[in-house]
Protein backbone atom coordinates (compact mmCIF):
# COMPACT_ATOMS: atom_id res chain seq x y z
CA UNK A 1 144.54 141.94 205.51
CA UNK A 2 143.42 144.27 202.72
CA UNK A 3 139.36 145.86 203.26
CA UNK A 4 137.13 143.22 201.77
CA UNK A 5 139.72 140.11 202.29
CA UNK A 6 137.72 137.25 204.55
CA UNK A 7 141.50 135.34 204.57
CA UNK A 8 144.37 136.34 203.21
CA UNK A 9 143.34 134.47 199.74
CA UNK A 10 139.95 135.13 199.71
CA UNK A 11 138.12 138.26 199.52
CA UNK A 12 134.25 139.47 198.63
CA UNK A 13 135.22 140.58 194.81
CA UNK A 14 136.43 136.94 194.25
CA UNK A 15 133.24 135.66 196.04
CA UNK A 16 131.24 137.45 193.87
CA UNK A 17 132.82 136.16 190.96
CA UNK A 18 132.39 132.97 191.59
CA UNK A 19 129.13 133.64 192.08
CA UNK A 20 128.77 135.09 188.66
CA UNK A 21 129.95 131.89 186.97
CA UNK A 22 127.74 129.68 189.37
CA UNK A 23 124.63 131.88 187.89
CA UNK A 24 126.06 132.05 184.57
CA UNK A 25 126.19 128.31 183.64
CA UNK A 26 123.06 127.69 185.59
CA UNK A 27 121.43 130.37 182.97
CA UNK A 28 123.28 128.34 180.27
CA UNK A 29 122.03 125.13 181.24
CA UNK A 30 118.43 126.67 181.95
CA UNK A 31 118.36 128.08 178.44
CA UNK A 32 119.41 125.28 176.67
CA UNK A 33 116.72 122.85 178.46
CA UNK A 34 114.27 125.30 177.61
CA UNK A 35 115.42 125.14 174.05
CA UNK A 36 114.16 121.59 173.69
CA UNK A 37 110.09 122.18 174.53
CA UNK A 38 109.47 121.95 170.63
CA UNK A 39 111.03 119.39 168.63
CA UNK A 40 112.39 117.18 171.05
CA UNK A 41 113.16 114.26 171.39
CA UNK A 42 114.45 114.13 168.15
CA UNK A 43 113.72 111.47 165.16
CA UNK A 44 116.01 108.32 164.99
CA UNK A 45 116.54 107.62 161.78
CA UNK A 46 117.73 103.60 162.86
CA UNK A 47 114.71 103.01 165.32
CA UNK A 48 111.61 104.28 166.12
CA UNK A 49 111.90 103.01 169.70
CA UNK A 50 115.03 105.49 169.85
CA UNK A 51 114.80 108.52 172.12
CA UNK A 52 117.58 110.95 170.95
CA UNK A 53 117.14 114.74 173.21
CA UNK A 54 120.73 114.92 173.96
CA UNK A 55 122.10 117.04 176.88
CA UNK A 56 120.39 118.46 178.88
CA UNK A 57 117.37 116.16 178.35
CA UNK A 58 113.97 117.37 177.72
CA UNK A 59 112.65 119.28 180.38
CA UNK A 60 108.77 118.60 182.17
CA UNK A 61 105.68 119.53 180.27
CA UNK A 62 104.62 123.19 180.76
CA UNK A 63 101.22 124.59 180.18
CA UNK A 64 100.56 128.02 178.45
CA UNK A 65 97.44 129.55 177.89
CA UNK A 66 96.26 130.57 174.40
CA UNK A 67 95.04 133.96 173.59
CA UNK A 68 91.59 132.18 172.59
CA UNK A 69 91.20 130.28 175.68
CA UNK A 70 92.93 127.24 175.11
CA UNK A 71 95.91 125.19 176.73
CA UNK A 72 98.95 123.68 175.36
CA UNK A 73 101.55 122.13 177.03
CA UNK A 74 105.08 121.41 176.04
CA UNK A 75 106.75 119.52 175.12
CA UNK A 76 104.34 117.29 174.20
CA UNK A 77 104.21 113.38 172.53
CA UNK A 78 102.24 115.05 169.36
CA UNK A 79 103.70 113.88 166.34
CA UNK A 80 103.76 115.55 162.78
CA UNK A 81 100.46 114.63 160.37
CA UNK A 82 103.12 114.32 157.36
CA UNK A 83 102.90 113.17 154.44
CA UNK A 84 104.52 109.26 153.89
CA UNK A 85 107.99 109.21 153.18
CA UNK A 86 110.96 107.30 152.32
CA UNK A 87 114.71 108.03 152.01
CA UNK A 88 116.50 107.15 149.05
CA UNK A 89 118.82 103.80 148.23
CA UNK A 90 121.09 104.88 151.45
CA UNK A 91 120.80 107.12 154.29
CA UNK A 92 121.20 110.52 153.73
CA UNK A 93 119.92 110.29 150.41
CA UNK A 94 117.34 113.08 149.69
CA UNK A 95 113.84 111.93 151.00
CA UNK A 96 111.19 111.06 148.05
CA UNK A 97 107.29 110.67 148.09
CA UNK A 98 106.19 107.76 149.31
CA UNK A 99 105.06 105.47 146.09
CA UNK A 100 101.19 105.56 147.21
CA UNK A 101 101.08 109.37 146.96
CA UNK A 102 99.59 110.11 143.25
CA UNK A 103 100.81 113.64 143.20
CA UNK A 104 103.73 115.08 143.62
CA UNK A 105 102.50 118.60 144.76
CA UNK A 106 100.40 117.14 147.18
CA UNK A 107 103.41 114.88 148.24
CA UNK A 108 104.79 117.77 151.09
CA UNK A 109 108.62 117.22 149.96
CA UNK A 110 111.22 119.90 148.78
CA UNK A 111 109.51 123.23 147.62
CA UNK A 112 105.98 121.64 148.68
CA UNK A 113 107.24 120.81 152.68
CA UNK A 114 104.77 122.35 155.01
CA UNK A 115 104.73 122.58 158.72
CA UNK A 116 101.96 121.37 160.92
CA UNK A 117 100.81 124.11 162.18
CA UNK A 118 97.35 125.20 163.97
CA UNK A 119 93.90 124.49 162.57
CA UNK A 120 92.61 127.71 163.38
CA UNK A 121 92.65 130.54 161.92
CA UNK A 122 94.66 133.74 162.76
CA UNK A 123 93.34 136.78 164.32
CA UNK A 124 93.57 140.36 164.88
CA UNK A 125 93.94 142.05 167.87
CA UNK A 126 90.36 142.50 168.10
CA UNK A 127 89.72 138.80 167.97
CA UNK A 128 88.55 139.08 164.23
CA UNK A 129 89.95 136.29 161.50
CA UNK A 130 92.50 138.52 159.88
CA UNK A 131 92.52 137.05 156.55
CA UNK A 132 89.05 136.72 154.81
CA UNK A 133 87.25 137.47 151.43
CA UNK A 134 86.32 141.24 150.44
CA UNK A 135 82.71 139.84 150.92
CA UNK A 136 82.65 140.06 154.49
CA UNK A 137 85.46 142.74 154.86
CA UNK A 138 83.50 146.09 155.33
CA UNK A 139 85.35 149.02 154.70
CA UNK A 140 88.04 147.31 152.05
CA UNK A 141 88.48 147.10 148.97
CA UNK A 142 90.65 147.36 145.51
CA UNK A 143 92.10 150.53 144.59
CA UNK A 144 90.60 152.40 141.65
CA UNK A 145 94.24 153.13 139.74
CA UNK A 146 94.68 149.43 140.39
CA UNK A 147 93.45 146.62 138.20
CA UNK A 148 90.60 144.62 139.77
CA UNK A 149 90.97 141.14 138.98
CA UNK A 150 87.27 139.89 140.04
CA UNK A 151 85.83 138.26 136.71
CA UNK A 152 89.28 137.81 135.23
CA UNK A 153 90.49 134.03 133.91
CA UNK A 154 93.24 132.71 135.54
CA UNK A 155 96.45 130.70 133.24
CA UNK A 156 98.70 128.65 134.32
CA UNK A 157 101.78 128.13 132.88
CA UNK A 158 100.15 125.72 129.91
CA UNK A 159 98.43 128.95 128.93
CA UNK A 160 95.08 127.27 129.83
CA UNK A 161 92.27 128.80 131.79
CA UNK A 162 92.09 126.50 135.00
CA UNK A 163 89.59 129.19 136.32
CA UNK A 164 88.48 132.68 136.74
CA UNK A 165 88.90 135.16 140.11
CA UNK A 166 85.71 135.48 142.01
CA UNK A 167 86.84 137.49 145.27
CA UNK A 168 89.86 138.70 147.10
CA UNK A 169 90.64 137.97 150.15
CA UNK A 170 92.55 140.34 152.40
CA UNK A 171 94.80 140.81 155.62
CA UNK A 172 92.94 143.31 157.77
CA UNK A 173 95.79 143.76 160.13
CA UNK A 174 98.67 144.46 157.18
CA UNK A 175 95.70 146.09 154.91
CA UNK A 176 97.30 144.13 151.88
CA UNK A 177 95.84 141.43 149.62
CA UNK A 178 96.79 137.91 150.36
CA UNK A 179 94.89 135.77 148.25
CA UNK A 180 92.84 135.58 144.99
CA UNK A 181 89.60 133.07 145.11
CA UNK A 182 88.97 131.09 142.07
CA UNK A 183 86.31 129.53 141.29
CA UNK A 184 87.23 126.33 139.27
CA UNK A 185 83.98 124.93 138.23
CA UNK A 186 81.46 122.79 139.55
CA UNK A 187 80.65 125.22 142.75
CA UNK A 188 84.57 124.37 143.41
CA UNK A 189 86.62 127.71 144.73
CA UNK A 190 90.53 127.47 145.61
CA UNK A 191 92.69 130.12 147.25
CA UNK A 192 95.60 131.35 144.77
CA UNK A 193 98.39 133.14 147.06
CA UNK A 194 99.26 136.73 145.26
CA UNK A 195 102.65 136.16 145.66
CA UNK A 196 102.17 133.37 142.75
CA UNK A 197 100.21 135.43 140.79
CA UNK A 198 100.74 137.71 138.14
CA UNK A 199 97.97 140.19 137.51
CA UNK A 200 97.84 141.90 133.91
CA UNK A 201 95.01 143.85 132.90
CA UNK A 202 92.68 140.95 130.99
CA UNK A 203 94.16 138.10 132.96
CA UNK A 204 96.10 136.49 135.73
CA UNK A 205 98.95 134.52 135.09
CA UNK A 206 100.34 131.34 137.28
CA UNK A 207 103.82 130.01 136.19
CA UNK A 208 104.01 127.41 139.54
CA UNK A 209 101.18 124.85 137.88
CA UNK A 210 99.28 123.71 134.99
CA UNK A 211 95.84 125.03 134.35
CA UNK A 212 94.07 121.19 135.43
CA UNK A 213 96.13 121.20 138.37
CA UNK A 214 93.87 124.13 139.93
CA UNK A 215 91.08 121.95 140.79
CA UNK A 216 93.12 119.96 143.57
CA UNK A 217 94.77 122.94 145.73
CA UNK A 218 93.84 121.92 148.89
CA UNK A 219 90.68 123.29 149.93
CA UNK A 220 89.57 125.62 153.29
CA UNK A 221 86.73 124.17 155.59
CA UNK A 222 85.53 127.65 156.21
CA UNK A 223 84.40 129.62 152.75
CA UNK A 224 85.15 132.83 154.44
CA UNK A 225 88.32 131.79 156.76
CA UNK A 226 91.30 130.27 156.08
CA UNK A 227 93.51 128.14 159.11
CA UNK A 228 97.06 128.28 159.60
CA UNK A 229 97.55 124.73 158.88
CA UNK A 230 95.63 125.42 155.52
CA UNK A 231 97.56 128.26 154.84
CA UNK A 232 100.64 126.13 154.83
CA UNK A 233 99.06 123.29 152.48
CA UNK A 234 97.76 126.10 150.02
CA UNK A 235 100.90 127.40 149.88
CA UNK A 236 102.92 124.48 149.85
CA UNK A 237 100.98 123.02 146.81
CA UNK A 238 102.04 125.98 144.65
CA UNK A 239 105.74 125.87 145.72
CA UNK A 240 105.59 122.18 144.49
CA UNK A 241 104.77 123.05 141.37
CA UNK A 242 108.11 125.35 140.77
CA UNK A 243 109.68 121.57 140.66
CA UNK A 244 106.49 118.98 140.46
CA UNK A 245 104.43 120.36 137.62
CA UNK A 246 105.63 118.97 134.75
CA UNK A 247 108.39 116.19 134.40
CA UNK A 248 110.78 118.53 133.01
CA UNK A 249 110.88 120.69 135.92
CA UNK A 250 112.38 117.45 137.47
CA UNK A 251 115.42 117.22 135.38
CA UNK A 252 118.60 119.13 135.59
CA UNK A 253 119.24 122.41 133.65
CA UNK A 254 122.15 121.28 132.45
């Protein structure tokens, strides 16, 4: 026999390449179990009493520690705090608001969908909320080539004035500008992304919604944080209104 050979048909390279595909598909099958700690099991769309995960099936809960403190474990039986919905007149069809929602850019469907994230907010690496108001921000502020929109009315696409910029609110770990606040009358203030706004030098223009439509982006709980979860809603609301705003948005362009 050859150096290596433990028969004559077997030697110690073919051992350990056997070996390599034992390992191999084990790491394949780990993997793909691991996979399945977030979203799984899967919706049924015939029964609620269905549990589809598949194979592998969902693997036990693990617990991870939060930077904050906290514990989570996954997976986990938490379910989504959607908004109601309904397919269409078959399955498959496109899902529509359910008929007991009164607005369609609160409705969390198409541009406005949103994901259910965390109710806290996000922080820097110092353990500081990274997004807040200019108010509380020492050491930031607006650039002096660059238009400062405190005091300036905000349109939306009706040409209206649904309210008028009252702070900024900034990202102190990107050191950009992620939000205008507006105050929208009676002691009311909502958060208006920048990346929907249009700043000019005597006003701010909003082509996602209507000027009346201000007053019901979803509000923060905090007047000088902003949540994850709200962050999703606030945005969410403003992508609705690309479609929702008006009924002609609705119909096709052709």
């Amino acid at each position: 026999m050859q150096t290596g050979a433990i028969t004559g048909y077997i030697d110690v390279a073919q051992l350990v390449l056997y070996a390599f595909w034992i390992f191999f598909a084990g790491l394949i099958y780990y993997l793909h179990r691991e996979n399945k700690r977030e979203g799984y099991p899967l919706e049924s769309d015939r029964s609620g009493s269905i549990t589809v995960q598949g194979w592998p099936s969902v693997p036990d809960p693990k617990t991870y520690r939060m930077a904050n403190g906290d514990t989570v474990q996954a997976p986990n039986a938490r379910r989504d705090n959607q908004p109601p919905l309904h397919e269409g007149a078959y399955r498959g069809a496109p899902l529509q608001p359910d008929e007991a929602t009164d607005d369609l850019l609160l409705a969390g469907v198409g541009p406005g969908s949103w994901s259910d994230r965390a109710d806290v907010a996000d922080m820097t690496y110092e353990g500081l909320p990274k997004i807040v108001p200019l108010r509380v921000a020492a050491g930031f502020g607006v650039a002096p080539q660059d238009v400062d929109p405190r005091g300036l009315p905000v349109l939306g696409d009706d040409g209206a004035e649904g309210g008028r910029v009252v702070d900024l609110w900034v990202d102190r770990s990107e050191m950009l500008f992620r939000y205008l606040e507006v105050d929208v009358g009676g002691g009311s203030h909502v958060l208006l992304p920048m990346n929907f706004a249009r700043v000019e030098q005597r006003r701010i223009r909003v082509k996602s919604i209507l000027s009346h439509q201000f007053a019901r982006v979803p509000k923060t709980r905090s007047p000088d944080q902003v949540t994850l979860l709200e962050e999703e809603k606030i945005m969410a609301y403003y992508g609705a209104g690309t479609l929702y705003a008006t009924p002609s948005r609705q119909e096709p362009l052709l």
